[in-house]
N, C-alpha and C. Protein backbone atom coordinates (compact mmCIF):
# COMPACT_ATOMS: atom_id res chain seq x y z
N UNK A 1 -44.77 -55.75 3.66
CA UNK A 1 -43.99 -56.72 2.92
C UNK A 1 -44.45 -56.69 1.45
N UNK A 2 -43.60 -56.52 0.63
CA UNK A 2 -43.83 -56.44 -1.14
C UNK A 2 -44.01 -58.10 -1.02
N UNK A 3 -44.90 -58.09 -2.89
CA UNK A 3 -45.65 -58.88 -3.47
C UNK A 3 -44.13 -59.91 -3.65
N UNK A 4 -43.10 -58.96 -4.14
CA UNK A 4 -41.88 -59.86 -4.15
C UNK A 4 -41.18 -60.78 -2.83
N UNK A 5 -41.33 -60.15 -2.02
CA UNK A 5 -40.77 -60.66 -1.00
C UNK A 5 -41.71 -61.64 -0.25
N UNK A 6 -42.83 -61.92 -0.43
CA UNK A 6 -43.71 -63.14 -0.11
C UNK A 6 -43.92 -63.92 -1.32
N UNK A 7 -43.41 -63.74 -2.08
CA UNK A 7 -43.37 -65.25 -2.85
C UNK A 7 -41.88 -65.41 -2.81
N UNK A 8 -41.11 -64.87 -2.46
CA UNK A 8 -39.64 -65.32 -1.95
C UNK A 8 -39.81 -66.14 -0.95
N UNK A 9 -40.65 -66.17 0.53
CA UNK A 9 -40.96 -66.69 1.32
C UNK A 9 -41.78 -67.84 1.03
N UNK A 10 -42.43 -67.73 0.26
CA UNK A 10 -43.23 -69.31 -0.05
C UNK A 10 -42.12 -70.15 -0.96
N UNK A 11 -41.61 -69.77 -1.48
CA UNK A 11 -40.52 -70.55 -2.86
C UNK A 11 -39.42 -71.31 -1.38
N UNK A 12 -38.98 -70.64 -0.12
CA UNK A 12 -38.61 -70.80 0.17
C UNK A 12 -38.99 -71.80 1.02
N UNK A 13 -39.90 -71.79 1.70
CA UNK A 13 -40.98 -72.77 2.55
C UNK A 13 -41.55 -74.07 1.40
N UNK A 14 -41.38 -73.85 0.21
CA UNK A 14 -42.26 -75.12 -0.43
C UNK A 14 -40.51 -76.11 -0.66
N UNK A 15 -39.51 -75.39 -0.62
CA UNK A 15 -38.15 -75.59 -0.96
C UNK A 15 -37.64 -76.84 0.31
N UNK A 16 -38.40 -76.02 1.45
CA UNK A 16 -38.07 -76.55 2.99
C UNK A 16 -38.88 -78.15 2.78
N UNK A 17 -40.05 -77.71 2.54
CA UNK A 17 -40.99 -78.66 2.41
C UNK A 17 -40.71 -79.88 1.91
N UNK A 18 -39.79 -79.74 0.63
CA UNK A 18 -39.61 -80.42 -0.58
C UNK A 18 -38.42 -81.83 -0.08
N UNK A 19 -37.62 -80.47 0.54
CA UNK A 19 -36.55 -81.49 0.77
C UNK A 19 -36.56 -82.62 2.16
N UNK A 20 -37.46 -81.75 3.26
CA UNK A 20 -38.64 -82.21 4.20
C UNK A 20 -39.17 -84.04 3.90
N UNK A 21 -39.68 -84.13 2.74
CA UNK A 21 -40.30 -85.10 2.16
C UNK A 21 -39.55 -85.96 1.46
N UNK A 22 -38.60 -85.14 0.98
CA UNK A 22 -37.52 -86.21 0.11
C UNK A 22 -37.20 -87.27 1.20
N UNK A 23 -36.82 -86.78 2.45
CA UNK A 23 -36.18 -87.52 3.29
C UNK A 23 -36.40 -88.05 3.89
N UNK A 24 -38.05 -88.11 4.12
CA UNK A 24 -38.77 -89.48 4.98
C UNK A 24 -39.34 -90.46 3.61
N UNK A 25 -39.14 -89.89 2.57
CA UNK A 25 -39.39 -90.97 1.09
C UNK A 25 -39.08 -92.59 1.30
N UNK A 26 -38.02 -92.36 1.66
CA UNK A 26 -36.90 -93.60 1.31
C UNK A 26 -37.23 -94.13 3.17
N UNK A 27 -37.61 -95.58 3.40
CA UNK A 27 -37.75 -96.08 4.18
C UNK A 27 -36.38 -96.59 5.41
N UNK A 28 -36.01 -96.38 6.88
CA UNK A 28 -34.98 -95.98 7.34
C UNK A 28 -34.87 -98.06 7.79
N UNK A 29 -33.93 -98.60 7.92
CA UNK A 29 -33.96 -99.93 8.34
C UNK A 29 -33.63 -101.23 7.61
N UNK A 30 -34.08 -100.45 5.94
CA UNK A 30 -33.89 -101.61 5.19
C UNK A 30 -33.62 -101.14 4.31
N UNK A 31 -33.41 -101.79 2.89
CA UNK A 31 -32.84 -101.78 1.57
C UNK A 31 -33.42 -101.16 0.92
N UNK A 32 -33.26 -100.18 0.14
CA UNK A 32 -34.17 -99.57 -0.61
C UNK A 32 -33.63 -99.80 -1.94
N UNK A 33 -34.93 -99.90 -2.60
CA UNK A 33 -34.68 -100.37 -4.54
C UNK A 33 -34.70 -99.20 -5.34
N UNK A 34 -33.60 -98.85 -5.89
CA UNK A 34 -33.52 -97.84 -6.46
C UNK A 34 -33.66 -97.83 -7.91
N UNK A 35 -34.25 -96.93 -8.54
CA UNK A 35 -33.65 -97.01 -10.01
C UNK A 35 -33.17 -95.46 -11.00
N UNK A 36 -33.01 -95.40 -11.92
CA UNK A 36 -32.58 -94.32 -12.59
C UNK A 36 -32.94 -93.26 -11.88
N UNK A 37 -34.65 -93.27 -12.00
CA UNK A 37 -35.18 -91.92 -11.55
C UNK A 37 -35.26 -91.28 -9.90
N UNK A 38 -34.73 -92.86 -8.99
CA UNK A 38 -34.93 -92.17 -7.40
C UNK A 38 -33.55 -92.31 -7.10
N UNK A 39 -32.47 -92.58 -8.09
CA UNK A 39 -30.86 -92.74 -7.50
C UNK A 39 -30.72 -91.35 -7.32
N UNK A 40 -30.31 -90.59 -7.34
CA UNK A 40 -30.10 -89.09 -7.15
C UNK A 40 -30.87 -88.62 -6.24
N UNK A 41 -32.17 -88.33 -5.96
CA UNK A 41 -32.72 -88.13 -4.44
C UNK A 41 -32.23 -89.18 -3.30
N UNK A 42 -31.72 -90.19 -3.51
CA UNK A 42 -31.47 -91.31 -2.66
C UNK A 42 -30.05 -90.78 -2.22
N UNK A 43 -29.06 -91.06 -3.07
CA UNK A 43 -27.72 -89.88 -2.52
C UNK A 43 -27.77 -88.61 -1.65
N UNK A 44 -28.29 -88.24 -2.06
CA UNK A 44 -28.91 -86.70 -1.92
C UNK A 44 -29.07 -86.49 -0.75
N UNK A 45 -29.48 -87.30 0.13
CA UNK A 45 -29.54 -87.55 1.43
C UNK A 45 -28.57 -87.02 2.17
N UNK A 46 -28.75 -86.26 3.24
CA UNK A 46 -27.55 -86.20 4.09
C UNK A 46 -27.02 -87.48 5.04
N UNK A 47 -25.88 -87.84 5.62
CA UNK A 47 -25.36 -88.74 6.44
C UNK A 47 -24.61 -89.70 4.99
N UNK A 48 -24.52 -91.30 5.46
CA UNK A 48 -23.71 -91.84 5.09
C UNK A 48 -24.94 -93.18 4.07
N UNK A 49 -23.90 -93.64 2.75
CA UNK A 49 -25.37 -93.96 1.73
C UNK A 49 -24.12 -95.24 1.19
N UNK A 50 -24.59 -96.52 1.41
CA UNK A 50 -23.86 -97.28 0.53
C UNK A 50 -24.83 -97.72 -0.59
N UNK A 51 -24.77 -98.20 -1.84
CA UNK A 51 -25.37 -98.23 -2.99
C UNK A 51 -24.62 -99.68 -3.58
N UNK A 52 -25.31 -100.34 -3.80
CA UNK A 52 -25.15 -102.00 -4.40
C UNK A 52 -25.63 -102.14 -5.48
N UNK A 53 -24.55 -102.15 -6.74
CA UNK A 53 -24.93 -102.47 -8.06
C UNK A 53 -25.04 -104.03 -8.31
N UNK A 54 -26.16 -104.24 -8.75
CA UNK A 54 -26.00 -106.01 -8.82
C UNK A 54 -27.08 -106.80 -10.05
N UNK A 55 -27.22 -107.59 -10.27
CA UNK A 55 -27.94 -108.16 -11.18
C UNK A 55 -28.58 -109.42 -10.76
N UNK A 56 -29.63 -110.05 -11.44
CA UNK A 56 -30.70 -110.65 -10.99
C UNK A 56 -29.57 -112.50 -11.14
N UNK A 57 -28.93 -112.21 -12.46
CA UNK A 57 -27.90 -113.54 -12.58
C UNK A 57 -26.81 -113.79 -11.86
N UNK A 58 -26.37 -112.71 -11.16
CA UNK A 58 -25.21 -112.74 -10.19
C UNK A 58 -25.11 -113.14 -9.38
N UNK A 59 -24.13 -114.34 -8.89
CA UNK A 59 -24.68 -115.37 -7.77
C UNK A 59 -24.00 -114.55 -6.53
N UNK A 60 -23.05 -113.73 -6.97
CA UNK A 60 -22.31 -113.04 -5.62
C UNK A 60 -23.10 -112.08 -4.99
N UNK A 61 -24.06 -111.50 -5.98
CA UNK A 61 -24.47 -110.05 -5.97
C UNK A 61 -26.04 -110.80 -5.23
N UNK A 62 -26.29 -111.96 -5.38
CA UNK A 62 -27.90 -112.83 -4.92
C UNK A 62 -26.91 -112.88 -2.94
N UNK A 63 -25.84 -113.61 -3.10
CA UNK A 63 -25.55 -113.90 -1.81
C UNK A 63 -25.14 -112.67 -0.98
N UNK A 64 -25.21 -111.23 -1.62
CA UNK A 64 -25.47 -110.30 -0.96
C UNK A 64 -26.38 -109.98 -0.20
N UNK A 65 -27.34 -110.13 -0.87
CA UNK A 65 -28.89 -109.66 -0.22
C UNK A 65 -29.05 -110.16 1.21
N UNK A 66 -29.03 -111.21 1.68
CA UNK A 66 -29.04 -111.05 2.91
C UNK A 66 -28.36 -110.63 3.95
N UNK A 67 -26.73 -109.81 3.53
CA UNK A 67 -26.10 -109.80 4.62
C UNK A 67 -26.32 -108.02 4.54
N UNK A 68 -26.77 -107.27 3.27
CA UNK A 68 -27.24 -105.98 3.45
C UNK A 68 -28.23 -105.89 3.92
N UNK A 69 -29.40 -107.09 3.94
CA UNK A 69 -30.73 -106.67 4.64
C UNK A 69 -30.50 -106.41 5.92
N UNK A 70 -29.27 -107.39 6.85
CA UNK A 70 -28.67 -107.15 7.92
C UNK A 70 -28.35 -106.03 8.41
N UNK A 71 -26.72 -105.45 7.18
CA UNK A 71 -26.56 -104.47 7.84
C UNK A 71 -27.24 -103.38 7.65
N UNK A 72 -28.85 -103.25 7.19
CA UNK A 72 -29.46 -101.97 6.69
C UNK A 72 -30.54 -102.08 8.21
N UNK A 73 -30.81 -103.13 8.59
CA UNK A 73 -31.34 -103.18 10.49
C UNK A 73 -30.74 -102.68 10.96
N UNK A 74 -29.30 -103.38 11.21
CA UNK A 74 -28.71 -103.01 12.31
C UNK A 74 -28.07 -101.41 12.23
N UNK A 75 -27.72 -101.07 10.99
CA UNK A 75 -26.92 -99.25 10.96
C UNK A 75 -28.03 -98.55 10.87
N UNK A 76 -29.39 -98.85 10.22
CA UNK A 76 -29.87 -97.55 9.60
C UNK A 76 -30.74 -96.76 11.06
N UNK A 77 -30.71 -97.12 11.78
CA UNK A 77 -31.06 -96.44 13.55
C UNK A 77 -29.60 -95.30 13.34
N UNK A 78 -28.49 -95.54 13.05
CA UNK A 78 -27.49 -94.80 13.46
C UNK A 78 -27.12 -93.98 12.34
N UNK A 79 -28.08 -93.69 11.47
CA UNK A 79 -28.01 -92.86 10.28
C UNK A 79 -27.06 -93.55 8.50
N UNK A 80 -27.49 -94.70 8.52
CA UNK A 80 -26.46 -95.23 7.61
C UNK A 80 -27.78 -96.03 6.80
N UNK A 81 -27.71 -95.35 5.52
CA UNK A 81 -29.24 -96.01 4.40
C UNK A 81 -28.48 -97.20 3.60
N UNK A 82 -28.89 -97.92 3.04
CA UNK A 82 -28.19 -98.92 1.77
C UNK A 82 -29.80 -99.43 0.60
N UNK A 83 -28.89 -98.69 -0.48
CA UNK A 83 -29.69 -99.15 -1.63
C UNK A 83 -29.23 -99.57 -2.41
N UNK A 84 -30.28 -100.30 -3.38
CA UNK A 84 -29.62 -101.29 -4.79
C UNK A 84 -30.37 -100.92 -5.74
N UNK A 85 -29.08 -100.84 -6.74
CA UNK A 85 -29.28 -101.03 -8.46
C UNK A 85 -29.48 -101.90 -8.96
N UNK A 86 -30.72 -102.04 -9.89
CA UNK A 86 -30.15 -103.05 -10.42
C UNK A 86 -29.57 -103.13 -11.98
N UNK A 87 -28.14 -103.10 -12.60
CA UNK A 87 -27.92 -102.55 -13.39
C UNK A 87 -28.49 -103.06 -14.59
N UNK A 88 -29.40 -104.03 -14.82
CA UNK A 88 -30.07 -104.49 -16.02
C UNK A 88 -30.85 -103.46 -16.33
N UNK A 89 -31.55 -103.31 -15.12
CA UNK A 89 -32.92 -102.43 -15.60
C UNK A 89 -32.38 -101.06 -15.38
N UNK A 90 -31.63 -100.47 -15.01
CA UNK A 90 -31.25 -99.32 -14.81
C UNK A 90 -29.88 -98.36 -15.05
N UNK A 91 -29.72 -98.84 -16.44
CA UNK A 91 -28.33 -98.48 -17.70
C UNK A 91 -27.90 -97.36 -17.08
N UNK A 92 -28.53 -96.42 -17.05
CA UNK A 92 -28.31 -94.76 -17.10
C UNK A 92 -27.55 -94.59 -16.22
N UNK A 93 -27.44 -94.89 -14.72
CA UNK A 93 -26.91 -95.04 -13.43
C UNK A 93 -25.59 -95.46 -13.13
N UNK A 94 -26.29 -96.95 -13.76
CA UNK A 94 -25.01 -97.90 -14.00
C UNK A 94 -23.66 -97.22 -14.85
N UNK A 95 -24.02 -96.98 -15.92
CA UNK A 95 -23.00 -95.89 -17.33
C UNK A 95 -22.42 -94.83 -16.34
N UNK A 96 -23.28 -94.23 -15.66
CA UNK A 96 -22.75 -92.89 -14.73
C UNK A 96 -21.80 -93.22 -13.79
N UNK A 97 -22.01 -94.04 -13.17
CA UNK A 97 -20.68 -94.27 -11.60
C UNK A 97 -20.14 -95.39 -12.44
N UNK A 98 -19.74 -95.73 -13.99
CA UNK A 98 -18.85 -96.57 -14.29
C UNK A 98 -18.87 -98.00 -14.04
N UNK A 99 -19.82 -98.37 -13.50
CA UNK A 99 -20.22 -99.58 -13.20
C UNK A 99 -19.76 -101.10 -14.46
N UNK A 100 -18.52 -102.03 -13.89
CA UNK A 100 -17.85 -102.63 -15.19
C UNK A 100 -18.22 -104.13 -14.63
N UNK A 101 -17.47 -104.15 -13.16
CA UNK A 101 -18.16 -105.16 -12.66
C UNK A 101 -18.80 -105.23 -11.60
N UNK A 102 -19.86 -105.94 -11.37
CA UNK A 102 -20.76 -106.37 -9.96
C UNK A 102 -20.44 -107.74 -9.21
N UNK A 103 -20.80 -107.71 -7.62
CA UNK A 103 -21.25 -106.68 -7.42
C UNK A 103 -20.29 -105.60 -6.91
N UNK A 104 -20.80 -104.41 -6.99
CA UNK A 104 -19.87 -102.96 -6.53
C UNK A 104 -20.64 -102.43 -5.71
N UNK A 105 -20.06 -101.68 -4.64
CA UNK A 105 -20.85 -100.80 -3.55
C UNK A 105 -20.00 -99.79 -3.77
N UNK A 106 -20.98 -98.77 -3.92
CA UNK A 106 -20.29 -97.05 -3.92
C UNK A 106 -20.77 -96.52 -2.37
N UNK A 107 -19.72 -95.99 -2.13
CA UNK A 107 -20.23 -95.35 -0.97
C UNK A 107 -20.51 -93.76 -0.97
N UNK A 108 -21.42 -93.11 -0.25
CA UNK A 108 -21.18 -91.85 -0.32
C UNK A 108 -21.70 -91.56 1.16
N UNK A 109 -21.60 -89.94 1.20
CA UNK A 109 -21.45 -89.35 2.65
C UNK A 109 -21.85 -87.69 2.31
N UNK A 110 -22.92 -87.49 2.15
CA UNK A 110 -23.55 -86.09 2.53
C UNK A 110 -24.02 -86.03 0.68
N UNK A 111 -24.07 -86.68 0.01
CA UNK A 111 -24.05 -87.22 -1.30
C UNK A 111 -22.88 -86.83 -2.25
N UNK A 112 -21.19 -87.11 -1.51
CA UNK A 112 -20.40 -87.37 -2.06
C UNK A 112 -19.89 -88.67 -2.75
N UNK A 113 -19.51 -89.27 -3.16
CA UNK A 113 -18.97 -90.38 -3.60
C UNK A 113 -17.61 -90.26 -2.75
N UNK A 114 -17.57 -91.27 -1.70
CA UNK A 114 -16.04 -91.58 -0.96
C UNK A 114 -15.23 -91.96 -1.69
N UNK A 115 -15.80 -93.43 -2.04
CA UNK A 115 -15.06 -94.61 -2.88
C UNK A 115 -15.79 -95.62 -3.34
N UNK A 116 -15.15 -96.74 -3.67
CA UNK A 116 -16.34 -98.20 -3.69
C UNK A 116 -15.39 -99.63 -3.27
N UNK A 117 -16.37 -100.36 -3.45
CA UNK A 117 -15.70 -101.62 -2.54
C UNK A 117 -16.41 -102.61 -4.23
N UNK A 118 -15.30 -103.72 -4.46
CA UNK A 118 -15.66 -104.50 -5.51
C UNK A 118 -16.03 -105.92 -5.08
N UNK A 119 -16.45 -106.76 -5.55
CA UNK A 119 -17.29 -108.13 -5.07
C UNK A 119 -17.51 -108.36 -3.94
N UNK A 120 -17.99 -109.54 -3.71
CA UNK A 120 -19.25 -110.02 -2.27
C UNK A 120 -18.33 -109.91 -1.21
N UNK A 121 -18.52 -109.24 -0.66
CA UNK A 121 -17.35 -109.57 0.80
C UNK A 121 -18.46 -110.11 2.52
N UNK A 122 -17.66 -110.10 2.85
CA UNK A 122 -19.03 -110.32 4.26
C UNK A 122 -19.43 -109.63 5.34
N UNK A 123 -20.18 -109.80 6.24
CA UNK A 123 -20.92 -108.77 6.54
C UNK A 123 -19.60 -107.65 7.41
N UNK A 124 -18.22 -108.26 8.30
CA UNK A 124 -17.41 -107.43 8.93
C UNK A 124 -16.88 -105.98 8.56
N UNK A 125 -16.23 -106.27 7.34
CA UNK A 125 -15.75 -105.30 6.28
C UNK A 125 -16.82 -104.32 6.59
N UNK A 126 -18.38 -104.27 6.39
CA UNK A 126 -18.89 -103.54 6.45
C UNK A 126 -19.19 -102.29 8.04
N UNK A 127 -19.10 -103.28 8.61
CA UNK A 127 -19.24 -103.16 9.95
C UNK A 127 -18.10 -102.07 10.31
N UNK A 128 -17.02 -102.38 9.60
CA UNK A 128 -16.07 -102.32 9.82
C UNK A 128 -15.99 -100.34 9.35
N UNK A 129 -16.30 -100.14 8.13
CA UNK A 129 -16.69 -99.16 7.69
C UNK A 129 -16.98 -98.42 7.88
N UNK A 130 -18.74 -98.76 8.19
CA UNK A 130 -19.75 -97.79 9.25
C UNK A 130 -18.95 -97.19 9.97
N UNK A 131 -18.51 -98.32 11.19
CA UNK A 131 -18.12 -97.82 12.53
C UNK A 131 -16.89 -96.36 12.55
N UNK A 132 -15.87 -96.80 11.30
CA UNK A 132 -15.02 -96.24 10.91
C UNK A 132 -15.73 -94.51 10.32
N UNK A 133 -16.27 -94.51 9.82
CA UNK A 133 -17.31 -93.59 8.65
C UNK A 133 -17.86 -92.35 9.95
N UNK A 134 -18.75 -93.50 10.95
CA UNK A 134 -19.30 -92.49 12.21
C UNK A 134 -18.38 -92.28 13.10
N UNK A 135 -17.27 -92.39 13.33
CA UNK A 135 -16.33 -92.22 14.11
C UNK A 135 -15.51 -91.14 13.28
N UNK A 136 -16.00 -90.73 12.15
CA UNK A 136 -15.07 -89.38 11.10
C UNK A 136 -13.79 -89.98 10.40
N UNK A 137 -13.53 -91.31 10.46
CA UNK A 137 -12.10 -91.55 9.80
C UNK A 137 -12.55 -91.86 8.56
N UNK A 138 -11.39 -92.09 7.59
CA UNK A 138 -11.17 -91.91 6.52
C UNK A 138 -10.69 -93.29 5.82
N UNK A 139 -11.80 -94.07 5.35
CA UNK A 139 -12.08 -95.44 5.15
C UNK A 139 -11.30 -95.38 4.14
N UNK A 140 -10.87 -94.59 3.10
CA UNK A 140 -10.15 -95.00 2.12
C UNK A 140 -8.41 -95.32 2.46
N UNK A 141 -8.32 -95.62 3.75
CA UNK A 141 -7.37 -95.75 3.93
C UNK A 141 -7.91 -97.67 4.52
N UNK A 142 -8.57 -97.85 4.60
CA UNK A 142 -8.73 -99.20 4.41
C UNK A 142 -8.73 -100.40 3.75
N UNK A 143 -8.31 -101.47 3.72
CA UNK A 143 -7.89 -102.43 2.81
C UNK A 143 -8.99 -102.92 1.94
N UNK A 144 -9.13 -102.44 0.47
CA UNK A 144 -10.14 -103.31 -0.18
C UNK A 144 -10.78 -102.59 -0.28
N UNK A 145 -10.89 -101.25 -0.02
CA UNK A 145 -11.67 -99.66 -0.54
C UNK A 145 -11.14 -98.77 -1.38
N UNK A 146 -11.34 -98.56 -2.27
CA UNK A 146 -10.86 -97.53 -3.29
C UNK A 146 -11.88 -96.10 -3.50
């Protein structure tokens, strides 16, 4: 085996490794806090990723928090992560997916962007989603998803 072709093999194994680690990073069950620099490995993820832009003054985006801590128990066993922005502290993100008003949930799926869903809704809708999402249909055909 050439000098070339074993560091092809390690580039490739530290590559395995890399992405290996990315993916037990982010904790499976609950909410993860994202900001500029871990939003993009956080997508990045394979399976299904909802993302909650919100702010510390937002009373809709405050009466969120507990019904995502919910559904981040109950889905993330069945492969479904949920993280939050918070767009004060984290411009760059926010500017990028267009973020005008909160709160907003972007959804994505293998780290596509599906669509997003705009203010507090409750916990069904979501439910509603998932179930829809792991079953392969095509949520943007759902009411109140764009």
């Amino acid at each position: 085996m050439s000098d070339e072709e074993i560091e092809k093999l390690k580039a490739e194994k530290a590559a395995k490794m890399m992405k290996s680690s990315l993916q037990h990073q982010f904790p499976i069950g609950e909410v993860v806090e994202l900001t500029d620099s871990t939003f993009d490995s956080f997508i990045e993820q394979k399976g299904i990723i909802v993302v909650d832009f919100w702010a510390q003054w937002c009373g809709p985006c405050r009466s969120m928090a507990p019904i995502l801590d919910q559904l981040a128990r109950e889905w993330g066993s069945k492969g479904i992560q949920i993280g939050k922005v918070n767009v004060d502290q984290n411009n760059a993100t926010a500017m990028k997916y267009r973020v005008s008003s909160i709160p907003m949930f972007l959804v994505f799926k293998d780290g596509e962007v599906l669509g997003n869903i705009l203010g507090a809704i409750g916990k069904a809708p979501f439910d509603k989603l998932f179930k829809d999402l792991l079953d392969g249909k095509d949520p943007r055909k759902q009411e109140g998803y764009s």
